[in-house]
Protein backbone atom coordinates (compact mmCIF):
# COMPACT_ATOMS: atom_id res chain seq x y z
CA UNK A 1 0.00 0.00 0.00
CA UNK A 2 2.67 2.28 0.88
CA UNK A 3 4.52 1.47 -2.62
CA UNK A 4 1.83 2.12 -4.58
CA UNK A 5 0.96 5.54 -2.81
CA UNK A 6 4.38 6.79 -3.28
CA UNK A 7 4.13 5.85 -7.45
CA UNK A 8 1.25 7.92 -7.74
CA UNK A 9 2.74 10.58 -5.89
CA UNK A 10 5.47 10.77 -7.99
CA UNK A 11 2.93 10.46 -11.36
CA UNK A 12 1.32 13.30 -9.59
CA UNK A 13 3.95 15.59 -9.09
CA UNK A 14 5.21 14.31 -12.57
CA UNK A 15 2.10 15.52 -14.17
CA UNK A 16 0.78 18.16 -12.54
CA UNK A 17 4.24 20.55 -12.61
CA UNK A 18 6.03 20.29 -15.55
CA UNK A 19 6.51 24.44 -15.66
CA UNK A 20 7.74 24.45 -12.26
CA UNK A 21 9.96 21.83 -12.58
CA UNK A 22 10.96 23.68 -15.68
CA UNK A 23 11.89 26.93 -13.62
CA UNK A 24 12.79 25.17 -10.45
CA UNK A 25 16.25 23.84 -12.12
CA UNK A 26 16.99 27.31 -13.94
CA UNK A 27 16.60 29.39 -10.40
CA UNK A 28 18.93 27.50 -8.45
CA UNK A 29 21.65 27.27 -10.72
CA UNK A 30 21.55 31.66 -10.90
CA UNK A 31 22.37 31.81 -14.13
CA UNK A 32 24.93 34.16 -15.42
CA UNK A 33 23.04 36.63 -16.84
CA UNK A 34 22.17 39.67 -14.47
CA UNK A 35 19.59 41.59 -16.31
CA UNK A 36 16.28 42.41 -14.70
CA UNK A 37 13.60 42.53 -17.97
CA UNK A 38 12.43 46.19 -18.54
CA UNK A 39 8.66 45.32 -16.51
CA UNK A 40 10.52 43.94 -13.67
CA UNK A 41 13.14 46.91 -13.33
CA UNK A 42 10.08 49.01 -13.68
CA UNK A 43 7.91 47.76 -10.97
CA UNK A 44 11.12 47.04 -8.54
CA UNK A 45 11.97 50.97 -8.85
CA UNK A 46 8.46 51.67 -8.28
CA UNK A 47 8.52 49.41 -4.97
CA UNK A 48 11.71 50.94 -3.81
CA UNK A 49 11.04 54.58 -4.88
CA UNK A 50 10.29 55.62 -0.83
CA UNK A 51 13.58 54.56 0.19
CA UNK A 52 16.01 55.05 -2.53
CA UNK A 53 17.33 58.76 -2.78
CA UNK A 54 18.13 58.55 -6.86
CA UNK A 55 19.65 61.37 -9.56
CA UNK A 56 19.10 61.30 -13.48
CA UNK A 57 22.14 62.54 -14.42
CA UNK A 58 23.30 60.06 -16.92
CA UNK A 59 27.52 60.64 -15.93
CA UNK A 60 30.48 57.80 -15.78
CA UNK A 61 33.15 57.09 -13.82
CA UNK A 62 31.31 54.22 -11.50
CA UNK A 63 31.23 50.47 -11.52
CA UNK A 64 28.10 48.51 -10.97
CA UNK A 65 26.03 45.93 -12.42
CA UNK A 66 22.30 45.07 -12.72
CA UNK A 67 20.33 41.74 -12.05
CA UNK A 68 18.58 38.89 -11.66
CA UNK A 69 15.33 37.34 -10.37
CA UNK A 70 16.71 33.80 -9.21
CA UNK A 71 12.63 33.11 -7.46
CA UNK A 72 13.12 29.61 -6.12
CA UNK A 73 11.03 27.09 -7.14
CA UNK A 74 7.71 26.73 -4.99
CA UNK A 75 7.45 23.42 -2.77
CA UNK A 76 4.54 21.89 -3.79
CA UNK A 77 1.77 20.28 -1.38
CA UNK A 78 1.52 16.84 -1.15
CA UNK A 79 -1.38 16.14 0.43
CA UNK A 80 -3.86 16.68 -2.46
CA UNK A 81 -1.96 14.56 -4.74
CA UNK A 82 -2.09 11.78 -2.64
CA UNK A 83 -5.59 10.98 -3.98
CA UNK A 84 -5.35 11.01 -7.25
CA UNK A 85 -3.07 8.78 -9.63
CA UNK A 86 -3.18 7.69 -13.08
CA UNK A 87 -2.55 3.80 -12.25
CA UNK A 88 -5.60 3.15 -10.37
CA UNK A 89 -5.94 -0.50 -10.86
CA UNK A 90 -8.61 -1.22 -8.96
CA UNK A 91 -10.98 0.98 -6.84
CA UNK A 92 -9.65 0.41 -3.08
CA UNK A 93 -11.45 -0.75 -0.36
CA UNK A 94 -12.24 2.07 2.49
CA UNK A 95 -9.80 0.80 4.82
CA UNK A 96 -7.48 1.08 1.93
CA UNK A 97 -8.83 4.42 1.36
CA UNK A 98 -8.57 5.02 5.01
CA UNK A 99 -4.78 3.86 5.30
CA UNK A 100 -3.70 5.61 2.16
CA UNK A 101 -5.07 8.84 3.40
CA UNK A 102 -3.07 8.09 6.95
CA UNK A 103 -0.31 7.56 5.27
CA UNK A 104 -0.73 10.98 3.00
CA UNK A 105 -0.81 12.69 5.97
CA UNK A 106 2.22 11.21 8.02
CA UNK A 107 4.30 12.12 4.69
CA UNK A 108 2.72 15.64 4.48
CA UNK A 109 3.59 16.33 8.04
CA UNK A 110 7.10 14.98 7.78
CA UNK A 111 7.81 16.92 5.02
CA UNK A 112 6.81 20.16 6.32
CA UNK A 113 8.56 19.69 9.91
CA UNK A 114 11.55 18.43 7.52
CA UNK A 115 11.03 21.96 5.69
CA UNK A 116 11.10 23.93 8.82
CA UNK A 117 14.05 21.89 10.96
CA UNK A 118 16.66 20.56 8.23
CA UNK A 119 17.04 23.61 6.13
CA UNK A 120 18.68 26.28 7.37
CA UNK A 121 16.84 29.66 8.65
CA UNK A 122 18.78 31.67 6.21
CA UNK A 123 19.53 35.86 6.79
CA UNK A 124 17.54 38.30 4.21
CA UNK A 125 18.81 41.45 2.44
CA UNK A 126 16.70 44.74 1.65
CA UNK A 127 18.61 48.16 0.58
CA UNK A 128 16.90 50.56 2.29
CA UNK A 129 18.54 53.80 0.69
CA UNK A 130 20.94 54.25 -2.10
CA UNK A 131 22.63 57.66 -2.00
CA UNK A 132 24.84 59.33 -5.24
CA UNK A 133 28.30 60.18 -3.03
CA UNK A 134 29.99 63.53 -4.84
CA UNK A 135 33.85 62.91 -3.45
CA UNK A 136 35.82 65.07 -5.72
CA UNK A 137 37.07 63.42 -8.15
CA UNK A 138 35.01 60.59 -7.48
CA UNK A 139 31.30 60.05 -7.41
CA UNK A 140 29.58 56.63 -6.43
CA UNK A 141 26.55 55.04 -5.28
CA UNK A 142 26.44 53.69 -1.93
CA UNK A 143 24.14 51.34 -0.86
CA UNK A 144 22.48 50.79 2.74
CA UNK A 145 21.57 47.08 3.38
CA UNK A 146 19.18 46.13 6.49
CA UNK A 147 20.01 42.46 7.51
CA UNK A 148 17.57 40.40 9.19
CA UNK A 149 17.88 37.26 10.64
CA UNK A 150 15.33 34.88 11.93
CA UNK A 151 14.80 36.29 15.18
CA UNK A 152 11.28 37.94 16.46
CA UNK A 153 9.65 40.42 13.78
CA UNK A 154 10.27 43.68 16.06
CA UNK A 155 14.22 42.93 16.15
CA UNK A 156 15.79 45.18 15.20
CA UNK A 157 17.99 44.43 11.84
CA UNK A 158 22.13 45.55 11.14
CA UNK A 159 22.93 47.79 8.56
CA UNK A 160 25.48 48.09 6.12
CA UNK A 161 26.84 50.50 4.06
CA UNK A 162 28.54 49.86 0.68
CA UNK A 163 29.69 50.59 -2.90
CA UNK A 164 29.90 48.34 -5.88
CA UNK A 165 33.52 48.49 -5.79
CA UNK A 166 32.88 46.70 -2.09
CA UNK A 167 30.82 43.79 -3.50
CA UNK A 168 32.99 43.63 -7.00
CA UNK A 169 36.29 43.14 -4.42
CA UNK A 170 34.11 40.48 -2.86
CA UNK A 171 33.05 38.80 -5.93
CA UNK A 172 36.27 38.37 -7.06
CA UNK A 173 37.97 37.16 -3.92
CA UNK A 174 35.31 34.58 -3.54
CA UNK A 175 35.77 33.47 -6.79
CA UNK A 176 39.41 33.03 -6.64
CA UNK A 177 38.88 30.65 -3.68
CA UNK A 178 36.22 29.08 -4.33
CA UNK A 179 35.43 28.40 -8.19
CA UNK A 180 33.23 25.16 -7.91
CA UNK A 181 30.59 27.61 -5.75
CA UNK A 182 31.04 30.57 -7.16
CA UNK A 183 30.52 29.61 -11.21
CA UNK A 184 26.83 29.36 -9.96
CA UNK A 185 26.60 32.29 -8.52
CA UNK A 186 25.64 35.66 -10.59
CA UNK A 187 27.25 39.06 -10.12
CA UNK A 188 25.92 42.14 -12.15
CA UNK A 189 28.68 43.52 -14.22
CA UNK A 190 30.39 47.10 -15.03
CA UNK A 191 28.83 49.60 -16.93
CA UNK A 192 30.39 52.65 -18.96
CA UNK A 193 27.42 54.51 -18.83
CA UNK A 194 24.38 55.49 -17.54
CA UNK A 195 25.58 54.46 -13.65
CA UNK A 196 23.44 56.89 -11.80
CA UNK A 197 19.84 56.70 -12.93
CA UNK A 198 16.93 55.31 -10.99
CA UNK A 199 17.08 52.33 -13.29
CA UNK A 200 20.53 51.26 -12.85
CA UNK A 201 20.71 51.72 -8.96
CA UNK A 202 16.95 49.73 -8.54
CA UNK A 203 18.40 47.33 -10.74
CA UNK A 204 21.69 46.81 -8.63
CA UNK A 205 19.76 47.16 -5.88
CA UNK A 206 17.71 43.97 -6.21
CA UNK A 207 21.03 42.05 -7.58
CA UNK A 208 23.28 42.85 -4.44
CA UNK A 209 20.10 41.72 -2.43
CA UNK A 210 20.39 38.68 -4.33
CA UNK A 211 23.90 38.05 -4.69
CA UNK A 212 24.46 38.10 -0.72
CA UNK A 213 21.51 35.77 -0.45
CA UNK A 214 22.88 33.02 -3.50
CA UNK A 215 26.21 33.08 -1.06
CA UNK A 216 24.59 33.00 2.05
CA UNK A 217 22.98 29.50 1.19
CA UNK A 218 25.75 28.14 0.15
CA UNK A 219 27.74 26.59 3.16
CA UNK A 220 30.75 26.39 2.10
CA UNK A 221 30.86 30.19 1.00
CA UNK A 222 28.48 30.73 4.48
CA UNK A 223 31.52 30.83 6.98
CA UNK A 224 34.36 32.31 4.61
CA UNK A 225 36.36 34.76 5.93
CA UNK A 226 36.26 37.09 3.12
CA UNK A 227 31.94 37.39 3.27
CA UNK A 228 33.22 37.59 7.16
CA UNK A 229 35.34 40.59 6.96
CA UNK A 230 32.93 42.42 3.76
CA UNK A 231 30.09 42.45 6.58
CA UNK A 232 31.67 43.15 9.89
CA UNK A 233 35.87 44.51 9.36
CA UNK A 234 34.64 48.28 7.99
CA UNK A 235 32.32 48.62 11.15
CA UNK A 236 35.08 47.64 13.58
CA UNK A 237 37.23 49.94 11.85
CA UNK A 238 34.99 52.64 12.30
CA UNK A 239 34.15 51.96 15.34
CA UNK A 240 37.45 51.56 16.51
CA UNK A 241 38.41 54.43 15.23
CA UNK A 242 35.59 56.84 16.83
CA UNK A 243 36.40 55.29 19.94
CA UNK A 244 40.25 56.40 19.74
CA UNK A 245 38.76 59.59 18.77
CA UNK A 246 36.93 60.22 21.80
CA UNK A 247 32.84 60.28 19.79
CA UNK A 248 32.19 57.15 22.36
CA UNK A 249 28.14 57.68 21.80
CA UNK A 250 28.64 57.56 18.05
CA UNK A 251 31.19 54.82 18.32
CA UNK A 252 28.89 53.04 20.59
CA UNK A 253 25.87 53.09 18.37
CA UNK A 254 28.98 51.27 15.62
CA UNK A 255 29.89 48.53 17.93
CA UNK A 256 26.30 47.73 18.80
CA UNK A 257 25.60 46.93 15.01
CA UNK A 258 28.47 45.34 14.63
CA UNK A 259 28.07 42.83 17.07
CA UNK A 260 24.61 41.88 16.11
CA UNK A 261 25.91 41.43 12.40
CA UNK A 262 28.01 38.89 14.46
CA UNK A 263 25.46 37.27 16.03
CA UNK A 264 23.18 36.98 13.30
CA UNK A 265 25.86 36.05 11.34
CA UNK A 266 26.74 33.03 13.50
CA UNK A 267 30.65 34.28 14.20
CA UNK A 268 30.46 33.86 17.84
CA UNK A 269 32.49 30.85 18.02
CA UNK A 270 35.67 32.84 16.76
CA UNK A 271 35.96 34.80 19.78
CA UNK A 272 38.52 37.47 18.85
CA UNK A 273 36.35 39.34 16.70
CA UNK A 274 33.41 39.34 18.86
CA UNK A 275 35.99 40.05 22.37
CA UNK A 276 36.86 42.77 20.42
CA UNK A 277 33.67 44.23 19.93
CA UNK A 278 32.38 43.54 23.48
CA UNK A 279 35.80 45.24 24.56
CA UNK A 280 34.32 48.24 22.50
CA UNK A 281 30.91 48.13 23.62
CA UNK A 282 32.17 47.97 27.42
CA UNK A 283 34.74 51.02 26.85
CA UNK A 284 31.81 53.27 25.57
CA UNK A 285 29.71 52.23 27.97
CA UNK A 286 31.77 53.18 30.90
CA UNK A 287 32.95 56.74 29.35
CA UNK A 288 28.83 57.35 29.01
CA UNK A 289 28.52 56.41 32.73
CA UNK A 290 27.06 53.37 31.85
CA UNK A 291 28.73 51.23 34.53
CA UNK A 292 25.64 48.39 34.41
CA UNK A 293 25.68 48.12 30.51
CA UNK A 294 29.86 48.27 30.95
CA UNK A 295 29.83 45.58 33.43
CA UNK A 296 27.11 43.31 31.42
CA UNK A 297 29.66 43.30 28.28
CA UNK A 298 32.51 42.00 30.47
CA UNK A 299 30.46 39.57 31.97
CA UNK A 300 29.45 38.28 28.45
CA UNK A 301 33.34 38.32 27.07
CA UNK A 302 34.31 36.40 30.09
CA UNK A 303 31.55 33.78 29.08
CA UNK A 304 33.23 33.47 25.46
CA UNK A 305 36.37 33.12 27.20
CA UNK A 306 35.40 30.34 29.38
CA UNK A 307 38.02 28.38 30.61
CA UNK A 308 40.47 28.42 27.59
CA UNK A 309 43.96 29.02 27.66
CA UNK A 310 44.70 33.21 28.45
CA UNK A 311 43.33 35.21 25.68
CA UNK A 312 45.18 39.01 25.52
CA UNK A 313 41.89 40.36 26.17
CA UNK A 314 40.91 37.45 29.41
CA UNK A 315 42.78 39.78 31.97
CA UNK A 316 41.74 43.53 30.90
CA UNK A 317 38.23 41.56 31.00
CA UNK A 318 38.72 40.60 34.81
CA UNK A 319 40.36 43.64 36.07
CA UNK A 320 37.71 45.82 34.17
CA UNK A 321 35.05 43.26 36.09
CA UNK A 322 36.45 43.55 38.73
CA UNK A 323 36.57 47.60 39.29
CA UNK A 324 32.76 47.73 37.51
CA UNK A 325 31.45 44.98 40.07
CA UNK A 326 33.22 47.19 43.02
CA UNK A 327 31.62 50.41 41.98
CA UNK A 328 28.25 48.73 41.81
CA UNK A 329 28.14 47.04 44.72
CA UNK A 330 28.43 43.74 42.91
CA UNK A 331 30.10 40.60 44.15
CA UNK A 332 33.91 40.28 42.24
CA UNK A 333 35.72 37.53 44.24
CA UNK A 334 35.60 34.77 41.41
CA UNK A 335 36.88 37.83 39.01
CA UNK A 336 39.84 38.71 41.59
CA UNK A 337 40.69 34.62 41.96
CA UNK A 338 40.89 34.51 38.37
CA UNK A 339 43.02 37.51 38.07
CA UNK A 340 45.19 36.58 40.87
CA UNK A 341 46.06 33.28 38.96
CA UNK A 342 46.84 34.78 35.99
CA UNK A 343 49.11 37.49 37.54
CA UNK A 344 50.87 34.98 40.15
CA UNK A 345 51.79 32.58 36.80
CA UNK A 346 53.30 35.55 35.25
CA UNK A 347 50.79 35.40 32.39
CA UNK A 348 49.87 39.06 32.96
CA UNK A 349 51.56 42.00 34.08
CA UNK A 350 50.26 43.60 37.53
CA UNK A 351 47.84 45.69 37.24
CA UNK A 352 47.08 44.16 33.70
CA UNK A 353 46.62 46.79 30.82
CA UNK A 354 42.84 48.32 30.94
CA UNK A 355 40.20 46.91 27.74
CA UNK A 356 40.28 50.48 26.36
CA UNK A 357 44.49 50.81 25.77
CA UNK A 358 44.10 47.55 24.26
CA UNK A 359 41.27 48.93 21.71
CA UNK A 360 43.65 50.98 20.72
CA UNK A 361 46.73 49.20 19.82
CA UNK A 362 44.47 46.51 18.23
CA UNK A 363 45.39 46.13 14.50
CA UNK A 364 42.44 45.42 12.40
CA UNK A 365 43.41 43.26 8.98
């Protein structure tokens, strides 16, 4: 009974989706070709036109590309398939019918939970502005990304800002490493002309959106350390930069985003990146006399740290702890043990240097 079920499934799904199977192949390959048809570019500058600041001027001197609608295929029910087949031999009897209908419905449910559980929840892409820079000599387009991950639907996304020059550097560093991937993978190309019009940046628009999405559901391409660093290294740069500057409150607002592009990217388990950032977010905090929100970060670095061998950043961590859980009132003795080991092993000089000299020195590559 179960045999036969699954053969008419498959004469079902055989018969009743021959244009989606058509498309389904063509979509995930991406094909190479990154033009969005005229009615598409028309309707996606239409759906954009609150949020992207455009010009007409029709000038040179900027690369970017255009795009291409890679819709996935559709997963199609099962359920209401299960009934009807084109090799019905005999009419069943109703405790066939009854079984077969069981059955239907164990494989309907196991392919939804199997939908929801074994794929993975992947991040989306929407740019939410694209501004013309004028940088004499130079004049680009730079676009502002919102990334969302699968958290609750009042989270707050990270932004990003970048050029096409950003995501060509990208495109070609990926595919350098990683040809097999990448040859499936589309990337709008250069133009000469006609860089700055509403069409052209909609058009880009759309493709970055889906270029970022064709590599983040790719594993292999997922975790590489280039798609790393084009997300996260120019905010820590920034950030760390503000902060040696002395604008803590705008550096602040940096290192927040940046660590929740790390967390929604799934970097946590590299902690020198993310130690970084908390080391960032905790030296704001405590130049804004924000000793709580200071003290929270160090708590949360130590908790990456764990019990792994000293990290350069494990004793500014304690002794910052330390001083933060003494001015709040706050018990510190497991902070002070662990410091006192490190110092009495001469893994640490006494007192240890603070989070925020550290920030400093840090060389970002």
């Amino acid at each position: 009974m179960a045999s036969r079920l699954l053969l008419r499934l498959r004469h079902a799904l055989a018969s009743e989706g021959p244009a989606e199977a058509a498309a389904g192949p063509e979509a995930e390959q991406f094909p190479e070709s990154s033009e969005l048809e005229d009615d598409d570019a028309e309707g996606l500058s239409s759906r954009l036109s609150g949020t992207l600041s455009f010009t007409s001027a029709e000038d040179d001197e900027d690369e970017d590309e255009e795009d291409d609608e890679a819709a996935g295929p559709s997963p199609l029910p099962l359920g209401d398939r299960a009934s009807g087949g084109e090799d019905a031999e005999q009419s069943p009897s109703p405790d066939g019918q009854r079984s077969s209908q069981l059955l239907a419905r164990q494989l309907q449910d196991f392919w939804k939970k199997s939908r929801n559980t074994l794929v993975p929840q992947r991040l989306l892409f929407e740019v939410t502005s694209a501004n013309v820079v004028k940088d004499p000599p130079s004049k680009y387009v730079l676009y502002t990304l919102a990334v969302m991950g699968p958290g609750p639907p009042d989270h707050q996304p990270a932004h990003i800002s970048r050029r096409y020059s950003d995501f060509e550097r990208l495109h070609r560093n990926l595919q350098r490493q990683f040809r097999g991937p990448m040859a499936a993978i589309s990337f709008p190309r250069k133009r000469l002309r006609r860089n700055f019009t509403a069409e052209t940046i909609a058009r880009r628009s759309r493709a970055f959106e889906q270029f970022l999405s064709h590599l983040q559901a790719v594993p292999e391409l997922r975790q590489a350390p280039d798609l790393q660093d084009f997300f996260v290294l120019p905010e820590l740069r920034r950030a760390q930069s503000l902060t040696c500057t002395g604008l803590y409150r705008e550096a602040l607002a940096l290192w927040a985003n940046a660590w929740q592009l790390q967390t929604q990217l799934g970097t946590l388990s590299s902690p020198d990146r993310p130690l970084l950032t908390l080391a960032g977010l905790a030296v704001c905090h405590q130049e804004l006399e924000d000793p709580g929100e200071a003290r929270a970060c160090c708590e949360r670095a130590l908790q990456l740290l764990g019990d792994k061998s000293p990290h350069p950043l494990l004793a500014p961590f304690l002794e910052a702890h330390v001083r933060l859980s003494w001015r709040l009132g706050l018990d510190k003795r497991q902070s002070e043990a662990r410091l006192q080991v490190l110092q009495e092993a001469g893994l640490t000089p006494t007192p240890p240097p603070s989070l925020k000299e550290l920030l400093i020195k840090e060389v970002l590559d």
